[in-house]
Protein backbone atom coordinates (compact mmCIF):
# COMPACT_ATOMS: atom_id res chain seq x y z
CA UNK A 1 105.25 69.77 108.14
CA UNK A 2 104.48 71.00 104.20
CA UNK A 3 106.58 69.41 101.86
CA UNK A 4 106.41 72.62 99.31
CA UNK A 5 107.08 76.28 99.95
CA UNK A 6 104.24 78.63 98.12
CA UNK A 7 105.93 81.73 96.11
CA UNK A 8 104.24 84.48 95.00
CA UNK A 9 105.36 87.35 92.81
CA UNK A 10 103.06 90.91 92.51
CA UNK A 11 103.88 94.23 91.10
CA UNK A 12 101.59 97.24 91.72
CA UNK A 13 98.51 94.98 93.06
CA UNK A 14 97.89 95.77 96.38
CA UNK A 15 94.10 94.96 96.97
CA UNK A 16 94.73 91.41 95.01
CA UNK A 17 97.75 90.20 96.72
CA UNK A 18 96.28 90.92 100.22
CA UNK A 19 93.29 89.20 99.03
CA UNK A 20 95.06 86.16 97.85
CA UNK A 21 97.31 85.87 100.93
CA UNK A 22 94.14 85.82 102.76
CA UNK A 23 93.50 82.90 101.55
CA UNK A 24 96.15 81.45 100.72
CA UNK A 25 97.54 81.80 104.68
CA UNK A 26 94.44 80.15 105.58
CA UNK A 27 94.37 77.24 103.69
CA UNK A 28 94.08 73.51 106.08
CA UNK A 29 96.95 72.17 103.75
CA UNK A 30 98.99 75.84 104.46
CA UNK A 31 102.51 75.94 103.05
CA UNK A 32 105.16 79.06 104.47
CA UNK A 33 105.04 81.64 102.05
CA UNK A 34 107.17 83.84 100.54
CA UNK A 35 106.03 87.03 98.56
CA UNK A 36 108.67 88.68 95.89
CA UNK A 37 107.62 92.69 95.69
CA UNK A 38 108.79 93.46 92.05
CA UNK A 39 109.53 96.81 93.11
CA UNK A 40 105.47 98.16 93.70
CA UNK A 41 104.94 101.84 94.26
CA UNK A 42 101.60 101.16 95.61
CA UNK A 43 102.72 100.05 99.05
CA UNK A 44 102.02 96.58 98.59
CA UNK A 45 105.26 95.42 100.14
CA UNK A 46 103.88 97.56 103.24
CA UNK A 47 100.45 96.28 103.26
CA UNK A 48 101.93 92.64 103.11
CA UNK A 49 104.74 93.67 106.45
CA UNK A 50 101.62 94.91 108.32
CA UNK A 51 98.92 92.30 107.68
CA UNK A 52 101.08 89.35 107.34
CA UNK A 53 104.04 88.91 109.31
CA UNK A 54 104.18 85.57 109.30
CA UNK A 55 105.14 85.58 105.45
CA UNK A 56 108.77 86.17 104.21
CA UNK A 57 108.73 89.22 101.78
CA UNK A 58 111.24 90.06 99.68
CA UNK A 59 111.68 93.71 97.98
CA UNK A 60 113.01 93.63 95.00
CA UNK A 61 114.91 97.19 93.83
CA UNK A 62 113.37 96.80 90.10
CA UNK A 63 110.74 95.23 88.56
CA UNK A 64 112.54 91.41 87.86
CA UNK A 65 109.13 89.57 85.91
CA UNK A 66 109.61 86.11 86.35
CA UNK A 67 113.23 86.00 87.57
CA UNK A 68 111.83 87.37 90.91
CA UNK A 69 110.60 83.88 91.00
CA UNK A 70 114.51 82.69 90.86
CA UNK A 71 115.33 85.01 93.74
CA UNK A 72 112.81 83.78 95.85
CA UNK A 73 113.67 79.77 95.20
CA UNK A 74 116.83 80.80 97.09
CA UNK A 75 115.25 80.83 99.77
CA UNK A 76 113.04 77.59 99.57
CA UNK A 77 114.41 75.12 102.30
CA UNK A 78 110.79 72.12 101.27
CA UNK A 79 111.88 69.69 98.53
CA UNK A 80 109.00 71.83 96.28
CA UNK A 81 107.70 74.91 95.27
CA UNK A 82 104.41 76.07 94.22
CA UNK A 83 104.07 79.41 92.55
CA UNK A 84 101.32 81.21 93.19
CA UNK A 85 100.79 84.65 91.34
CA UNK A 86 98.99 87.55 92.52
CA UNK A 87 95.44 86.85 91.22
CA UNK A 88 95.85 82.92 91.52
CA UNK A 89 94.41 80.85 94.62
CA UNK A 90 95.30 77.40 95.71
CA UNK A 91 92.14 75.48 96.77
CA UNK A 92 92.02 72.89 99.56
CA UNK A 93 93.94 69.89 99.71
CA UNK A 94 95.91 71.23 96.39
CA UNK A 95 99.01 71.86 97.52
CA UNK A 96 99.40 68.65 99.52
CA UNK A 97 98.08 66.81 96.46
CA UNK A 98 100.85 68.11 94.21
CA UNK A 99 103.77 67.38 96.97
CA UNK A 100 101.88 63.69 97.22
CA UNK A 101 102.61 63.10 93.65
CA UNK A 102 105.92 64.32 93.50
CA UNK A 103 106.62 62.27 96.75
CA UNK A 104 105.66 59.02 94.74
CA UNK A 105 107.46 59.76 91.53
CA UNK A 106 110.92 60.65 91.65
CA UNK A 107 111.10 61.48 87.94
CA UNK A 108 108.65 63.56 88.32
CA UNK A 109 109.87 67.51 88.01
CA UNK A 110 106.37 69.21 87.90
CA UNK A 111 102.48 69.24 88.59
CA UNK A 112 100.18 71.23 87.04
CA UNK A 113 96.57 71.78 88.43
CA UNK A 114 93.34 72.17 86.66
CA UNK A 115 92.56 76.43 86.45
CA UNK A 116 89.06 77.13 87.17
CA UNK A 117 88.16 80.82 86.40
CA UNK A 118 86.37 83.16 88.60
CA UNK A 119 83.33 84.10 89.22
CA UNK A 120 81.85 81.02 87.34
CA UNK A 121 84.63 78.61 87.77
CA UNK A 122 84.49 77.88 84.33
CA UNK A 123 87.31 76.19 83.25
CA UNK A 124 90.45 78.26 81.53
CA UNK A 125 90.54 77.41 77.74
CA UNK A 126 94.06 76.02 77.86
CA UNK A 127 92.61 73.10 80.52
CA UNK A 128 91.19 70.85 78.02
CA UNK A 129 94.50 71.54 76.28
CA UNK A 130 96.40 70.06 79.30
CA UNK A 131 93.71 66.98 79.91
CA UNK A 132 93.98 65.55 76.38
CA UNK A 133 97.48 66.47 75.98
CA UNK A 134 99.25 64.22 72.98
CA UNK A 135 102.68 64.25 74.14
CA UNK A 136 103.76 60.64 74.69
CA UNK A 137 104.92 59.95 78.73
CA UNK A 138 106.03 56.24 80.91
CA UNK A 139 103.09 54.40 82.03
CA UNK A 140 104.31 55.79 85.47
CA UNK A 141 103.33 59.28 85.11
CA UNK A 142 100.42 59.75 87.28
CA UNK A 143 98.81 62.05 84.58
CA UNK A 144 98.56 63.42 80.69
CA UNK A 145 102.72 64.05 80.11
CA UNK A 146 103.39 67.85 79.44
CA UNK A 147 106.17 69.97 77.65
CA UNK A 148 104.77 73.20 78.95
CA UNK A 149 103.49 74.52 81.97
CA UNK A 150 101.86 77.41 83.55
CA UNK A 151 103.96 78.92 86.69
CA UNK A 152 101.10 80.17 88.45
CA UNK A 153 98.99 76.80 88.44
CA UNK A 154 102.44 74.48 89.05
CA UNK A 155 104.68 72.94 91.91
CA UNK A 156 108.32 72.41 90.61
CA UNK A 157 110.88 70.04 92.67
CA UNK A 158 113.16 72.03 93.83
CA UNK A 159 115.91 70.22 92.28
CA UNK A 160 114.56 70.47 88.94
CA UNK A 161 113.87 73.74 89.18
CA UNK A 162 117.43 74.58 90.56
CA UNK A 163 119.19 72.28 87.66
CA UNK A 164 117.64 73.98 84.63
CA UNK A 165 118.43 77.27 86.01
CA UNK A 166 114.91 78.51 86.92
CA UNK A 167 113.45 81.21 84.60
CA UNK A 168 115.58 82.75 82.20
CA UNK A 169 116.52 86.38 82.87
CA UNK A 170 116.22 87.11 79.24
CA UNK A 171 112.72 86.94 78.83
CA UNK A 172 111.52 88.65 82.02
CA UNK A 173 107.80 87.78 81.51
CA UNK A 174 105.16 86.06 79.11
CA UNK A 175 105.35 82.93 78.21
CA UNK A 176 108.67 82.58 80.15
CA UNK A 177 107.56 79.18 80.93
CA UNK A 178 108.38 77.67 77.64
CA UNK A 179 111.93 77.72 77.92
CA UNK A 180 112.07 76.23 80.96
CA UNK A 181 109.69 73.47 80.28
CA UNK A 182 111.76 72.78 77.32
CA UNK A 183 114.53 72.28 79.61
CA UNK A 184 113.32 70.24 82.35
CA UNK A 185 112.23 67.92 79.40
CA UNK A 186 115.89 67.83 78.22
CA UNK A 187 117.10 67.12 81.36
CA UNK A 188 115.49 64.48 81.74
CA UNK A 189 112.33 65.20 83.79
CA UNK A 190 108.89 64.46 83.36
CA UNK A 191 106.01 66.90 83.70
CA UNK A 192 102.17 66.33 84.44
CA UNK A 193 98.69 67.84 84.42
CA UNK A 194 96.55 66.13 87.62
CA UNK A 195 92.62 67.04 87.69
CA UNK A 196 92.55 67.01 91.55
CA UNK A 197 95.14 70.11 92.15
CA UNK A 198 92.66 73.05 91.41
CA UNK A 199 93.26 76.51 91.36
CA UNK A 200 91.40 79.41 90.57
CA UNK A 201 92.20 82.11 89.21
CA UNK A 202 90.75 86.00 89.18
CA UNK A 203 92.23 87.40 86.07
CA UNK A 204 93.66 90.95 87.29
CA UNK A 205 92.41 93.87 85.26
CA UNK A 206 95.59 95.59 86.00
CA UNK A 207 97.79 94.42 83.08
CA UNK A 208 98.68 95.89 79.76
CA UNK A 209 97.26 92.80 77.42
CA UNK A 210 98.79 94.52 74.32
CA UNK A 211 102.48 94.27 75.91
CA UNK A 212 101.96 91.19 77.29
CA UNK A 213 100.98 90.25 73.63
CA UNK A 214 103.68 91.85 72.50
CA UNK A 215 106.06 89.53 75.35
CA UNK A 216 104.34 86.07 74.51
CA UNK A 217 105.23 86.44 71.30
CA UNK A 218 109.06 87.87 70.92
CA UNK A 219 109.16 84.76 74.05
CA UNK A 220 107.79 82.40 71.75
CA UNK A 221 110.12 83.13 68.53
CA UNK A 222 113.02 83.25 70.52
CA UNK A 223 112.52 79.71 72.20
CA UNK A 224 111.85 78.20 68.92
CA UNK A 225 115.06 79.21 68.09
CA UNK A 226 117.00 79.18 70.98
CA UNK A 227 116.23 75.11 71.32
CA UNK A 228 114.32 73.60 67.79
CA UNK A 229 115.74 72.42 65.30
CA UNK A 230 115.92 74.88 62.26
CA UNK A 231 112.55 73.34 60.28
CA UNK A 232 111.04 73.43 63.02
CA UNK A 233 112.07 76.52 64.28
CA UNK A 234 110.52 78.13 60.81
CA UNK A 235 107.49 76.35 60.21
CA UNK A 236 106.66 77.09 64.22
CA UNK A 237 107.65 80.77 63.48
CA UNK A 238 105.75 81.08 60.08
CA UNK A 239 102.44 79.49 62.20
CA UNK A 240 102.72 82.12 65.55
CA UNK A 241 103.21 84.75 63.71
CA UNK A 242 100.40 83.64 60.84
CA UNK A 243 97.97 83.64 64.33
CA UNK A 244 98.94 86.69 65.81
CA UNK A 245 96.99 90.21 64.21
CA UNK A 246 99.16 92.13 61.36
CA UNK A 247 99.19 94.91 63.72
CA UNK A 248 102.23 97.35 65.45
CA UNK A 249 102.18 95.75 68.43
CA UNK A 250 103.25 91.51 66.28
CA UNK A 251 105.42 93.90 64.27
CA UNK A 252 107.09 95.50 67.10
CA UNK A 253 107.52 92.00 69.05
CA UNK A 254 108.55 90.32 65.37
CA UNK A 255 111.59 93.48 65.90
CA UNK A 256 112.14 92.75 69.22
CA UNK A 257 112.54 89.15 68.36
CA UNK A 258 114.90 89.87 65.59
CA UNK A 259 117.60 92.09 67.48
CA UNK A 260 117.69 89.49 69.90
CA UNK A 261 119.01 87.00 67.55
CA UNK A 262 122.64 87.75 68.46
CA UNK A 263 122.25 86.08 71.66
CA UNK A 264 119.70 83.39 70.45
CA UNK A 265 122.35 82.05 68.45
CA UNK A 266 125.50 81.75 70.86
CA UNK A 267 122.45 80.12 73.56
CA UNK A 268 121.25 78.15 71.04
CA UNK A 269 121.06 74.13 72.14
CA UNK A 270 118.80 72.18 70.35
CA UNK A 271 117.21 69.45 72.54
CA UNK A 272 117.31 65.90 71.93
CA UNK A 273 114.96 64.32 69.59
CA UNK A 274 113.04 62.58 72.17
CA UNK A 275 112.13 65.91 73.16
CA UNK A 276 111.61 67.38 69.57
CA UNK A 277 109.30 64.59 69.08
CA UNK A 278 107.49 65.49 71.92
CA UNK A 279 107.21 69.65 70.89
CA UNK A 280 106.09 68.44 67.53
CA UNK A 281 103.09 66.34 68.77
CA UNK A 282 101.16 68.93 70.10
CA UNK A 283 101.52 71.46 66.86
CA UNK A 284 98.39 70.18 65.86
CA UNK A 285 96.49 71.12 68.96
CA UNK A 286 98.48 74.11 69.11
CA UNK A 287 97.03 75.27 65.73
CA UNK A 288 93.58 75.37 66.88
CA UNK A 289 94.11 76.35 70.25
CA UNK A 290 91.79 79.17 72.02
CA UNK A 291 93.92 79.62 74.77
CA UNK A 292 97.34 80.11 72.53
CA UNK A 293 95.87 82.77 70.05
CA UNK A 294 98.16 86.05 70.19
CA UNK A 295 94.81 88.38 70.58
CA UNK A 296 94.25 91.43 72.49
């Protein structure tokens, strides 16, 4: 019997999710699946009914982002989840590869495969990010520590995932994994990339990439200050938004950012220094990342 539970979320992407359930529901390792409709008026919840009735699909009544993620974890009943998105594919042997190493180490909150990009499989630019990551971990872990992930290439414990609250509601979606890999760090759980859980991943040409510039950034600003330190907090600021292009759309996510602050503040719990320590080791690599440039 699987040890995870595979969760997918989709929004207006009917040819892509039925292409990645096809695959997904026919993987050796398979997991039970269930699919979160973020409210699609292209009859993708339909589609998914018809051809695959032997996944669980929730319908959501709005578009949720990310927190349709939270609504489908209520219905996990494996020890772990892995989230699959709409244009991501678990390869063979992945999924029971992740759920081995979270079997084996109890601290252990997440697992983070290796993203190979279609049609070449060339490796996404954030990989060699994740390989050499800097961020110090116990001799234990069973691969480079993290203190970020990426939902669609990650299996959570269930537990973890439940403690921390899943995905906040606030930042519906873009670099809504920050926050919570912040938090699984403060709580006291460890996070690691593993070479042999591979994914690939189809990069959907159905997205707005100026909005979801727009997102990653007003996310970004308002976990540096919902959980660094205030020096931090600025310097990290002053360097995102020194990266991103002096155009309307950084200027309308630097607003969006700013009327948030209200709530920023009365959230606001700065994690523990261990964890600081941690966020603060991979600035460096973060300043002359590819993969992290607000482009587009």
């Amino acid at each position: 019997m699987s040890r995870t539970t595979v969760v997918m979320i989709t929004h207006n992407r009917r040819a892509e999710a039925l292409r990645t359930l096809e695959h997904m529901t026919n993987l050796p390792d398979g997991a039970p699946i269930i699919v979160a409709d973020n409210a699609s008026s292209d009859g993708t919840a339909e589609a998914v009914s018809r051809h695959f009735p032997g996944v669980e699909l929730l319908c959501c009544d709005r578009n949720l982002g990310a927190l349709a993620r939270n609504l489908a974890v209520r219905h996990v009943r494996t020890p772990y989840v892995s989230f699959c998105d709409d244009d991501t594919r678990w390869q063979p042997g992945s999924l029971r590869r992740a759920a081995e190493l979270l079997d084996e180490h109890p601290g252990l909150g997440s697992v983070t495969g290796r993203c190979l990009v279609e049609p070449e499989l060339t490796e996404d630019p954030i990989t060699p990010e994740l390989r050499q990551s800097p961020v110090p971990g116990p001799d234990w872990l069973p691969g480079p520590a993290l203190m970020g992930v990426m939902a669609g290439l990650t299996t959570f414990r269930v537990e973890a995932f439940r403690e921390v609250g899943g995905f906040s509601p606030r930042m519906w979606l873009g670099g809504e994994e920050e926050l919570l890999a912040i938090d699984l760090a403060a709580h006291g759980w460890w996070m690691c990339w593993a070479e042999d859980v591979v994914i690939h991943h189809a990069p959907s040409t159905q997205r707005d990439p100026r909005r979801r510039r727009q997102l990653g950034i007003r996310n970004t600003l308002w976990t540096l200050w919902l959980r660094r330190p205030v020096r931090s907090a600025a310097r990290r600021t002053a360097a995102v938004l020194r990266s991103a292009p002096a155009d309307l759309a950084t200027f309308s996510a630097a607003w969006e950012a700013l009327r948030g602050l209200p709530w920023v503040l009365r959230e606001r719990r700065v994690v523990p220094e261990r964890v600081e320590n941690g966020l603060r080791s991979l600035e460096h690599s973060q300043r002359r990342s590819v993969a992290r440039r607000y482009v587009g």
